[in-house]
PDB file of N, CA and C in Angstrom:
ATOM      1  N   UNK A   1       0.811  -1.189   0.000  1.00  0.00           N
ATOM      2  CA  UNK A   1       0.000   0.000   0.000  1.00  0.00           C
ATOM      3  C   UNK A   1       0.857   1.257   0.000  1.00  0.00           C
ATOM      4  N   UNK A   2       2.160   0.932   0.704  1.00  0.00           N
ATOM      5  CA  UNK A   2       2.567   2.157   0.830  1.00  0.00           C
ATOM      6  C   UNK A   2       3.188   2.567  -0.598  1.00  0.00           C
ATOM      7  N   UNK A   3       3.944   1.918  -1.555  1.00  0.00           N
ATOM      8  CA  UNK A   3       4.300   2.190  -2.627  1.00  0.00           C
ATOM      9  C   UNK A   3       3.178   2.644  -3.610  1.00  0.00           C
ATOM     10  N   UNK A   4       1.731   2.198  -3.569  1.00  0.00           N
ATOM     11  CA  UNK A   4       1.135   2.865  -4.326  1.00  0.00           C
ATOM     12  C   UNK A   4       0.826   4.561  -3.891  1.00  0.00           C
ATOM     13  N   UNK A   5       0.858   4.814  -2.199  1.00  0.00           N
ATOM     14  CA  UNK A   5       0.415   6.154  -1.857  1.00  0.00           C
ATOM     15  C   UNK A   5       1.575   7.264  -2.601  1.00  0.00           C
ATOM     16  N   UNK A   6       2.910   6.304  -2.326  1.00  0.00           N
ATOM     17  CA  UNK A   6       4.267   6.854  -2.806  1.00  0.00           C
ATOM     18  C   UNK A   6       3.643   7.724  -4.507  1.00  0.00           C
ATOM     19  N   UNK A   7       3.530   6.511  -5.385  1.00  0.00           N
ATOM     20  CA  UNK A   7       3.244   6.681  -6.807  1.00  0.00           C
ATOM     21  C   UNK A   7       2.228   8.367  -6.679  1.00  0.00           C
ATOM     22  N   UNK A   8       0.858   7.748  -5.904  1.00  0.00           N
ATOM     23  CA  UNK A   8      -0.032   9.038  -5.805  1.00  0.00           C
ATOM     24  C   UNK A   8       0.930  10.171  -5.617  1.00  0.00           C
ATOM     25  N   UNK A   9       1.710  10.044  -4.767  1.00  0.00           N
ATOM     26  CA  UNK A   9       1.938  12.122  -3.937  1.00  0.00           C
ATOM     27  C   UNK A   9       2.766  12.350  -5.059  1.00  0.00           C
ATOM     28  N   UNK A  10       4.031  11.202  -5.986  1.00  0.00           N
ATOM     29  CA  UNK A  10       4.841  11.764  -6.884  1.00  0.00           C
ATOM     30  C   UNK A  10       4.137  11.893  -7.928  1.00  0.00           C
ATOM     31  N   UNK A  11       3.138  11.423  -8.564  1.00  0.00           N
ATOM     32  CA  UNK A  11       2.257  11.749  -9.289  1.00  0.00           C
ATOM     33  C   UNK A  11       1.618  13.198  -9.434  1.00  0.00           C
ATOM     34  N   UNK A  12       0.890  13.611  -8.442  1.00  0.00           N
ATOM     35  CA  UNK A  12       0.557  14.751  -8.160  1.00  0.00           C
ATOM     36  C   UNK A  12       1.790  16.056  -7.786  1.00  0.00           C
ATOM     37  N   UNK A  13       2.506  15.445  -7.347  1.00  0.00           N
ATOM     38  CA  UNK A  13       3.787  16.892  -7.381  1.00  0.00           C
ATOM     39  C   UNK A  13       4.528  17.481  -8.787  1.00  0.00           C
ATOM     40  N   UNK A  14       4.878  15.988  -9.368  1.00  0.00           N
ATOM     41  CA  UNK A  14       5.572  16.195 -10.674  1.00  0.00           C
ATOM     42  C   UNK A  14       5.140  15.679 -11.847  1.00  0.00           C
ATOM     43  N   UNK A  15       3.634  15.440 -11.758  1.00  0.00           N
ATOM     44  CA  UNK A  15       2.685  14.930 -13.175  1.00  0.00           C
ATOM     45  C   UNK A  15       2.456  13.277 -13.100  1.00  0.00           C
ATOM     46  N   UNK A  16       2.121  13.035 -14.406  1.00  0.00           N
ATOM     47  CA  UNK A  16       1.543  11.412 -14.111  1.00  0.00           C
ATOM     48  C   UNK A  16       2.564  10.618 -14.944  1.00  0.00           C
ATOM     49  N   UNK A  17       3.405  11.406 -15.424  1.00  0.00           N
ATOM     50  CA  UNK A  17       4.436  10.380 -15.850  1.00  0.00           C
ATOM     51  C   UNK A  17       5.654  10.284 -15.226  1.00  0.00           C
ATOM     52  N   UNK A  18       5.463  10.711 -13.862  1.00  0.00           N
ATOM     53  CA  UNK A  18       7.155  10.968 -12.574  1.00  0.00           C
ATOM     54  C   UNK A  18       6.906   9.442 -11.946  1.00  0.00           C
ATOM     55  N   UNK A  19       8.148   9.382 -11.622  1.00  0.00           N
ATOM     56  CA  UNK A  19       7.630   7.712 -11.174  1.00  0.00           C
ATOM     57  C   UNK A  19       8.825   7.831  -9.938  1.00  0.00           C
ATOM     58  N   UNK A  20       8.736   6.917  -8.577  1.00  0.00           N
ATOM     59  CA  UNK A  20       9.448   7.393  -7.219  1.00  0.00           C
ATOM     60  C   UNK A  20      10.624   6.679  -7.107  1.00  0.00           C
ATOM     61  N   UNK A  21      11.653   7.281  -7.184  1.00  0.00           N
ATOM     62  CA  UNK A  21      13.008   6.690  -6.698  1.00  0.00           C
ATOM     63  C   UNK A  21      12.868   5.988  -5.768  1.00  0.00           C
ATOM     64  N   UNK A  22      14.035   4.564  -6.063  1.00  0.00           N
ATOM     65  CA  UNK A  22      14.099   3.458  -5.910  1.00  0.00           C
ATOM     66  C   UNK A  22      14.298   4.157  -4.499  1.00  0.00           C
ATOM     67  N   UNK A  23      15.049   5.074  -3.722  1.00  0.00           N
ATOM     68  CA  UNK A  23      15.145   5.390  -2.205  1.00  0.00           C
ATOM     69  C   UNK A  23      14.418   5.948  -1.779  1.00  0.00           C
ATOM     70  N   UNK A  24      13.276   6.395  -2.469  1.00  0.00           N
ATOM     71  CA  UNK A  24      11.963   7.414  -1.361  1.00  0.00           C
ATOM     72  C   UNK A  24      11.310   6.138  -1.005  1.00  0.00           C
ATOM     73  N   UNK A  25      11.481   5.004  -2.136  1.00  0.00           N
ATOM     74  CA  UNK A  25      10.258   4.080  -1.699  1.00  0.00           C
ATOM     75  C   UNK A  25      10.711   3.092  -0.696  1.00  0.00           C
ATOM     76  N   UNK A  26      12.096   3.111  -0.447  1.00  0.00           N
ATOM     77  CA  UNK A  26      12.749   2.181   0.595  1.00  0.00           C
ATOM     78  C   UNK A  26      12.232   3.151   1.529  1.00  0.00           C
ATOM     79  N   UNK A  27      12.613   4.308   1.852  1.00  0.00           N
ATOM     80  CA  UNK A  27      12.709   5.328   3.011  1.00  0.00           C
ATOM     81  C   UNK A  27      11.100   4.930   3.365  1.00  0.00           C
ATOM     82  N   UNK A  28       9.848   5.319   2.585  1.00  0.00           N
ATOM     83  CA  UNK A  28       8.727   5.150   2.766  1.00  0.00           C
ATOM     84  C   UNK A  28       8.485   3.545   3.460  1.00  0.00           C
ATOM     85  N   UNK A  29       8.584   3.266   3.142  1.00  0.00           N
ATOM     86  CA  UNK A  29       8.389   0.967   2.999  1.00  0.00           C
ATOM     87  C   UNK A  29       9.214   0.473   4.884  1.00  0.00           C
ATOM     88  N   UNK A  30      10.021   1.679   5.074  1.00  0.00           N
ATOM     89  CA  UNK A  30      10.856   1.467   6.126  1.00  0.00           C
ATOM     90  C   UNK A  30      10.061   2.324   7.418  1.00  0.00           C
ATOM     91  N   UNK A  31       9.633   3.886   6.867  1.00  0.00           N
ATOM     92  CA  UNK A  31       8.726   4.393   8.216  1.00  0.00           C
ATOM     93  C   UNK A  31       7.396   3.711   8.381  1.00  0.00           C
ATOM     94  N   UNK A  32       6.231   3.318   7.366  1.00  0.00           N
ATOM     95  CA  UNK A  32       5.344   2.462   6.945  1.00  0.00           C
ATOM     96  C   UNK A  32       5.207   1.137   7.961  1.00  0.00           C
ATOM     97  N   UNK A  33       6.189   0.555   7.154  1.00  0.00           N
ATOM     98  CA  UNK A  33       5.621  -0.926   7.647  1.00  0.00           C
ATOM     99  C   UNK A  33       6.869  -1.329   8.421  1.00  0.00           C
ATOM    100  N   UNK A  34       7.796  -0.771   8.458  1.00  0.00           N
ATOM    101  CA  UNK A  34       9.355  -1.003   9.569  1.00  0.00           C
ATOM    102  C   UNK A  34       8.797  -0.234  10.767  1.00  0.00           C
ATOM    103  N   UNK A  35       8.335   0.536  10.707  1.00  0.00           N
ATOM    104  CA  UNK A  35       8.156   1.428  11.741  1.00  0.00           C
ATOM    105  C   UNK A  35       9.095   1.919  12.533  1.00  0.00           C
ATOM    106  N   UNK A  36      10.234   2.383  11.912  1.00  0.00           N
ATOM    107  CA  UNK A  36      11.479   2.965  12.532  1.00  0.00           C
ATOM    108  C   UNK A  36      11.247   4.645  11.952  1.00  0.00           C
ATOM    109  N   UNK A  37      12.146   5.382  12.325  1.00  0.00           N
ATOM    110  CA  UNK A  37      12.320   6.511  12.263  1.00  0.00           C
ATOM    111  C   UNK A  37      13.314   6.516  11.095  1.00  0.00           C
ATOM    112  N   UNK A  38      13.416   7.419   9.798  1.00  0.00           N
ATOM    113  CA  UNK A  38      14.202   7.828   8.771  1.00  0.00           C
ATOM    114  C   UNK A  38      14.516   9.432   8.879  1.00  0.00           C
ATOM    115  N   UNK A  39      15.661   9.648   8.798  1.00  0.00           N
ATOM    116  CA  UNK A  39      17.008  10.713   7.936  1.00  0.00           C
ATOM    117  C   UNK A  39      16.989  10.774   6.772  1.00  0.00           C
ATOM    118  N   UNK A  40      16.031  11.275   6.013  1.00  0.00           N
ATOM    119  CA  UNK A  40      16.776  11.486   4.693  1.00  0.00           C
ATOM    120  C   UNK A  40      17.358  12.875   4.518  1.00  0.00           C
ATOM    121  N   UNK A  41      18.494  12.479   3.862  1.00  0.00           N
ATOM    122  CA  UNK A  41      19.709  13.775   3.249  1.00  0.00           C
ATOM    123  C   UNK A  41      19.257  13.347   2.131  1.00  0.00           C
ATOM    124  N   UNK A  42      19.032  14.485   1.462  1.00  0.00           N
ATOM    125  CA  UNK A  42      19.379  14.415  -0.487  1.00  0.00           C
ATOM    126  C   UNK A  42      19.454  16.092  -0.882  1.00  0.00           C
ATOM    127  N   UNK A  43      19.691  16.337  -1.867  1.00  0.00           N
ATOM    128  CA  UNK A  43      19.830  17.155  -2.902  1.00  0.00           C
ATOM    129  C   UNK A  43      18.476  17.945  -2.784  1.00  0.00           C
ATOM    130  N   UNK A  44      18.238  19.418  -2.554  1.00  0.00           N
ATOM    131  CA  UNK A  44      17.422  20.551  -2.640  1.00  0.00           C
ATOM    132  C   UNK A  44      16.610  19.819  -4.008  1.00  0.00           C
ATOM    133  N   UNK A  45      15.498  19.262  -4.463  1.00  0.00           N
ATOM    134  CA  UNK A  45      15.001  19.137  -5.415  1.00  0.00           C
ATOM    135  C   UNK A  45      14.486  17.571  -5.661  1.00  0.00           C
ATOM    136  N   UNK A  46      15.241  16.273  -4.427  1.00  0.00           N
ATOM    137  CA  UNK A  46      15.489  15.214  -5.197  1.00  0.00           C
ATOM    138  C   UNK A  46      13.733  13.991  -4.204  1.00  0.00           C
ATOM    139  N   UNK A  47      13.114  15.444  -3.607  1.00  0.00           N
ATOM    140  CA  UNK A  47      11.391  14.157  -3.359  1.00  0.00           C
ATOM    141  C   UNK A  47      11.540  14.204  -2.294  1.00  0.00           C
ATOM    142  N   UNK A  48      12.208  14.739  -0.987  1.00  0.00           N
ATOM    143  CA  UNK A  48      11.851  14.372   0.113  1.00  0.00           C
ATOM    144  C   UNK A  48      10.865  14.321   0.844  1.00  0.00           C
ATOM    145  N   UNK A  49      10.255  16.036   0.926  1.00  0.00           N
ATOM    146  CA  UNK A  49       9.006  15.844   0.981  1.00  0.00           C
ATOM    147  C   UNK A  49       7.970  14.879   0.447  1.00  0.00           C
ATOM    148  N   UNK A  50       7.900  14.534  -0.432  1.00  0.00           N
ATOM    149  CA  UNK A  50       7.228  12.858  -1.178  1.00  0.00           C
ATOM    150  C   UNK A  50       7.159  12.311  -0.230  1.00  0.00           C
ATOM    151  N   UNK A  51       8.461  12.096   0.508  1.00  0.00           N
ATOM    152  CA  UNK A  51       8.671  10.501   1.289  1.00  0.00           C
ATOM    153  C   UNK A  51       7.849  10.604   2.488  1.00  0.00           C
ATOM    154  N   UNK A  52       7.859  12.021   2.972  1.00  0.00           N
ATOM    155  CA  UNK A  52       7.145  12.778   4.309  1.00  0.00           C
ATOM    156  C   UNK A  52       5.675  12.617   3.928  1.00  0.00           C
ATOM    157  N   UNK A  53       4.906  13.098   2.998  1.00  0.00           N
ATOM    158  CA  UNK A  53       3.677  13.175   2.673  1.00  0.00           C
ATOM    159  C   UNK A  53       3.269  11.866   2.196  1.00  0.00           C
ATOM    160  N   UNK A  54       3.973  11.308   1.588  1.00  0.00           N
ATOM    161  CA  UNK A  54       3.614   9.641   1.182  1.00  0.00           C
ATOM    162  C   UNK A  54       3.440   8.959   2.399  1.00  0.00           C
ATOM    163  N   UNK A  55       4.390   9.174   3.620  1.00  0.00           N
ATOM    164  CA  UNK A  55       4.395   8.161   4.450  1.00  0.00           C
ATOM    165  C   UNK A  55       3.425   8.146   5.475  1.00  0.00           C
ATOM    166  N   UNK A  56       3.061   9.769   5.397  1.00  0.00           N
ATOM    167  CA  UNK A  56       2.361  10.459   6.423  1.00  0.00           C
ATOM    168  C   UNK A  56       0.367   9.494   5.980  1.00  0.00           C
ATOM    169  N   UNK A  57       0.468   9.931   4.608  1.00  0.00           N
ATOM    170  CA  UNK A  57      -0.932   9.262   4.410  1.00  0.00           C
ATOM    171  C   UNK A  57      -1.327   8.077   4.423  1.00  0.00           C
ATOM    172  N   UNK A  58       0.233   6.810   4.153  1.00  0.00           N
ATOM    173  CA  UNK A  58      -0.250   5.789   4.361  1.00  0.00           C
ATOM    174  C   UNK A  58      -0.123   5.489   6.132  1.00  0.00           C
ATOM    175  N   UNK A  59       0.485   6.071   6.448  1.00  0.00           N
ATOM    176  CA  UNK A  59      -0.191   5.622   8.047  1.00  0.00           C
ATOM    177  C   UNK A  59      -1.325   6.238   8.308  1.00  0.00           C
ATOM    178  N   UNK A  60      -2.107   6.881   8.060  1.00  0.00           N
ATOM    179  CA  UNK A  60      -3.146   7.512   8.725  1.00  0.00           C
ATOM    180  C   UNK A  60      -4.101   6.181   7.747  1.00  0.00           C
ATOM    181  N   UNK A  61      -3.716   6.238   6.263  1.00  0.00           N
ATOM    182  CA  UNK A  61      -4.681   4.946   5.878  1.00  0.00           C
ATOM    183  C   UNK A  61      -5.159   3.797   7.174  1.00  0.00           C
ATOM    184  N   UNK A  62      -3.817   3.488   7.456  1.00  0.00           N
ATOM    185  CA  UNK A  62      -3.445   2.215   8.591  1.00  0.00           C
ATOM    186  C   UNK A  62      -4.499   2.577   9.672  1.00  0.00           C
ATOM    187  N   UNK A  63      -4.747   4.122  10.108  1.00  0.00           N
ATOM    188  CA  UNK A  63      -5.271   4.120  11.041  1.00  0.00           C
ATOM    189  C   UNK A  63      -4.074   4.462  12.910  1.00  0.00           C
ATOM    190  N   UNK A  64      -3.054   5.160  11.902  1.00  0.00           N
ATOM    191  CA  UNK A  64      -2.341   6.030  12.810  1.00  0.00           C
ATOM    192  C   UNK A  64      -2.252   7.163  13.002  1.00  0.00           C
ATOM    193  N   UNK A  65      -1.859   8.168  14.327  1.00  0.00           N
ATOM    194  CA  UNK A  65      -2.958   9.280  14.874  1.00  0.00           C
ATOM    195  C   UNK A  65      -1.782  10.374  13.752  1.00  0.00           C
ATOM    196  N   UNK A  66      -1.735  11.514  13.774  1.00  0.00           N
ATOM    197  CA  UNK A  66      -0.892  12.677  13.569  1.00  0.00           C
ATOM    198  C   UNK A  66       0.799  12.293  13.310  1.00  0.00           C
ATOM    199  N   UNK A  67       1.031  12.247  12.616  1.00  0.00           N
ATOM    200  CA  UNK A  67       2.847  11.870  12.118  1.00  0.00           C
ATOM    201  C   UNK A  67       3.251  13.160  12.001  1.00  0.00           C
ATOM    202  N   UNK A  68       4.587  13.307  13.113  1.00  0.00           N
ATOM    203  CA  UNK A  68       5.338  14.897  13.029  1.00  0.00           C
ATOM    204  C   UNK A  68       6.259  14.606  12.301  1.00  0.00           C
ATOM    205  N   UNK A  69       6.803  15.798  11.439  1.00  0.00           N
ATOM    206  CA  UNK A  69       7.932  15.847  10.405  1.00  0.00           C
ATOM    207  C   UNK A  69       8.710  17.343  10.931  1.00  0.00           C
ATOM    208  N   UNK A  70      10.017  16.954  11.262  1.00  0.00           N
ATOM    209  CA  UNK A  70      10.693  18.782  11.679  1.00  0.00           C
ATOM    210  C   UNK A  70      11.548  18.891  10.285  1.00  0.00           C
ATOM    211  N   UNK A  71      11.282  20.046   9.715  1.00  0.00           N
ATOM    212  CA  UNK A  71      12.186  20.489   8.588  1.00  0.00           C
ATOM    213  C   UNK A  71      12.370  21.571   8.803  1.00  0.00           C
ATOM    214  N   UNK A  72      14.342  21.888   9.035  1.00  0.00           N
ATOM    215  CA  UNK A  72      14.713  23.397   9.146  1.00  0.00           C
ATOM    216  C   UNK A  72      14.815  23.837   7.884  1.00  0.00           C
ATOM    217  N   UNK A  73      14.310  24.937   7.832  1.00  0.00           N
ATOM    218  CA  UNK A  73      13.957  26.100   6.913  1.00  0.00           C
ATOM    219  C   UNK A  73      14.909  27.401   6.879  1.00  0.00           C
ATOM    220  N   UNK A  74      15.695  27.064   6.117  1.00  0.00           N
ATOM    221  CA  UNK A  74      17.123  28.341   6.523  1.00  0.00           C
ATOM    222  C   UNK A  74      16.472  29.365   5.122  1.00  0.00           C
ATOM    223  N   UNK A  75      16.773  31.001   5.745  1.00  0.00           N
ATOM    224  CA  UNK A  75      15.825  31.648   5.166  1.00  0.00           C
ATOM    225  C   UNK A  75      16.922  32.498   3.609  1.00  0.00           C
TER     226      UNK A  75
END
């Protein structure tokens, strides 16, 4: 489930023909259904947010309460 929510949010951010790096969907597949906590570092541009909003909806699918995400914002 979670790889299809993945497909949805990259779908909708970057059109219907963007398809999700092989590491948002590990990162996702790992907060999801590992239920550990993820770090992602990447590149200003390279989906992180994806992985945050993808992961965020398939747990609430699941039926989990509010998922916090801290992102510093340097101005």
């Amino acid at each position: 489930m979670s790889a299809l929510v993945l497909e949805r949010v990259i779908a909708a951010m970057a059109g219907p023909d963007a398809r999700p790096r092989p590491d948002q969907a590990t990162a996702v597949e790992h907060l999801v259904n590992g239920g550990r906590r993820v770090l992602v570092v990447q590149a200003t541009g390279w989906g992180k947010s994806a992985v945050y909003w993808a992961a965020t909806a398939a747990l609430r699918a699941k039926g989990a309460g509010p998922t916090w995400s801290s992102r510093r914002c340097w101005p």
